[in-house]
Structure formats: structure tokens, C-alpha cells
Protein backbone atom coordinates (compact mmCIF):
# COMPACT_ATOMS: atom_id res chain seq x y z
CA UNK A 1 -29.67 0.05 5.61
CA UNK A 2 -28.71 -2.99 3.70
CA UNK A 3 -25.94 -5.31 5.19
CA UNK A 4 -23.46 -7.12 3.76
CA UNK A 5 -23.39 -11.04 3.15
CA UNK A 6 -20.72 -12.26 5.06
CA UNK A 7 -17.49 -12.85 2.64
CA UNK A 8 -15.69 -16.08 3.09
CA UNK A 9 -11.86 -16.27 4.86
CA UNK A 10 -10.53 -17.32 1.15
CA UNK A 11 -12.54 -14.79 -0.52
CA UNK A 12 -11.36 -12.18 2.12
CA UNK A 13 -7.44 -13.51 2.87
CA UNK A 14 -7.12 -13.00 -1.42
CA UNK A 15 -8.88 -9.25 -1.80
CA UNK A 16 -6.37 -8.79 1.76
CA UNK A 17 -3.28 -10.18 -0.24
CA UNK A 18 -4.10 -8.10 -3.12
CA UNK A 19 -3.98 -4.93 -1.49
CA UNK A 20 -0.98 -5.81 -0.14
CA UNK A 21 0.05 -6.63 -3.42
CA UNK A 22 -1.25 -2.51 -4.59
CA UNK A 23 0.55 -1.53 -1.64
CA UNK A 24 4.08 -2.75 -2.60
CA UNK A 25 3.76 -1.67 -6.03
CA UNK A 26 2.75 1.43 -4.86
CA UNK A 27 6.00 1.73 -2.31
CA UNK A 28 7.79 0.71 -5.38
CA UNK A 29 6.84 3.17 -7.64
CA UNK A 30 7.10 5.86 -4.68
CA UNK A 31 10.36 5.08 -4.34
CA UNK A 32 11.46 5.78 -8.18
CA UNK A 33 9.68 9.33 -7.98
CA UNK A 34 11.50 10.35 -4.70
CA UNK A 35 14.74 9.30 -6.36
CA UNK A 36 13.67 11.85 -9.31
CA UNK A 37 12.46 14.94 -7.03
CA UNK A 38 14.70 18.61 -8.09
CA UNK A 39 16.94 16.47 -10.56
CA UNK A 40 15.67 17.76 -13.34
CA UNK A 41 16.40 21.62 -14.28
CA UNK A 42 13.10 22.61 -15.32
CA UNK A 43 10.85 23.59 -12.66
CA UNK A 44 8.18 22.55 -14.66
CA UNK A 45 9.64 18.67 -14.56
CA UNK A 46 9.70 19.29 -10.87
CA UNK A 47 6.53 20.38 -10.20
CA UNK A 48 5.10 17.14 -12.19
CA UNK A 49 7.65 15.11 -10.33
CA UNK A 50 6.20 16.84 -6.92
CA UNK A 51 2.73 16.21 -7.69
CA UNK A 52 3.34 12.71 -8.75
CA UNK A 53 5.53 11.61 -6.03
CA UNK A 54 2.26 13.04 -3.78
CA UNK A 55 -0.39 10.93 -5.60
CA UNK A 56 1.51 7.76 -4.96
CA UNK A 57 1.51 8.97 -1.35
CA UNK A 58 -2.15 9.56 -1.19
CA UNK A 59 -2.83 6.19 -3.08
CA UNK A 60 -0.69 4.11 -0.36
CA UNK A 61 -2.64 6.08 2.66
CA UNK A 62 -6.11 6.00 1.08
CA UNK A 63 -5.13 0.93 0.17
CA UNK A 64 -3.32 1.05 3.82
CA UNK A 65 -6.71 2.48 5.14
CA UNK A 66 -8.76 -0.15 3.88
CA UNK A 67 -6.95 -2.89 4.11
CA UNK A 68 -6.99 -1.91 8.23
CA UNK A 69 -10.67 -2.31 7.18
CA UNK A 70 -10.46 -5.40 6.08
CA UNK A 71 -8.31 -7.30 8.97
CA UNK A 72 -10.19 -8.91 10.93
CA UNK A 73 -10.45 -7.40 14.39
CA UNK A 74 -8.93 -10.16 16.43
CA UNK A 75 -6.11 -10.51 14.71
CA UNK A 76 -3.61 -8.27 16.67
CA UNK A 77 -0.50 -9.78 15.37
CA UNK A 78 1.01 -10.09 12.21
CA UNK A 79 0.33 -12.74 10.19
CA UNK A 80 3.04 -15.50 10.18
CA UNK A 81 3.47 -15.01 6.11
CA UNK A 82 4.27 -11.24 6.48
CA UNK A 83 6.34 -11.56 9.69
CA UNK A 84 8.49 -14.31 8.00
CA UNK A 85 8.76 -11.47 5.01
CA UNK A 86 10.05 -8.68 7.16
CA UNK A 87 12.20 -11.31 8.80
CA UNK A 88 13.77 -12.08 5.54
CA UNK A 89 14.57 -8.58 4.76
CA UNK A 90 16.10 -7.84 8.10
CA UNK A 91 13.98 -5.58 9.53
């Protein structure tokens, strides 16, 4: 089996912030297809809607999953950046 070079902390902290960048966009657009779920009268809107609405699921599960992959193992906390974040928005 071939290994992998070893990736730098820069190169590593900006593929990290970039999937969390995928991720909010992903909660973002999420959020506009729940919003839209049975509002329209054709079932046939709906259905697309449904099916939608589940791929931007998936796609969240599938970036969360490896960016867990990509933290580094000792680092159990959050990082300061993102705490500070969820801070901000009163969480």
C-alpha cells in the first residue's frame, strides 16, 4: 500500500476551513428546501422538493464525515475560531 506524504498544518487547517465552508453552504441551502417542502400543489413539485431537500442531507453527512477525518486526533476541543462563532450566535 502506498502512504501518504504528510500534508502541512496550513495546507491541512485551509482544505479543514473549506469544508467547513461546503458545510455552511450546504446548511444554507438545506434550509431554503425545508422551507419549500408540501407548499407547492403539485405532487410532482413535491416529490422534486423531497428528493432535493434529501441530497443536501446526504451531501452535509457524507463533508461532516470527512472533515472528522481530517481533525487531527488530539484535538478534542473546538477550535477557538469556531467556539468564538457559536458564541457570537448565541448558542
Amino acid at each position: 500500500m502506498m502512504e501518504m506524504p504528510a500534508m502541512s498544518d496550513d495546507y491541512a487547517r485551509g482544505r479543514r476551513d473549506g469544508l467547513r465552508l461546503a458545510l455552511s453552504i450546504l446548511a444554507a441551502e438545506e434550509a431554503k428546501w425545508e422551507a419549500l417542502l408540501g407548499e407547492s400543489p403539485s405532487w410532482r413539485t413535491n416529490a422534486t422538493r423531497a428528493i432535493r431537500h434529501k441530497a443536501y442531507q446526504v451531501a452535509t453527512k457524507r463533508v461532516q464525515t470527512v472533515l472528522n477525518r481530517l481533525l487531527p486526533k488530539a484535538e478534542t476541543a473546538l477550535p477557538a475560531e469556531i467556539a468564538s462563532m457559536i458564541d457570537q450566535a448565541g448558542l
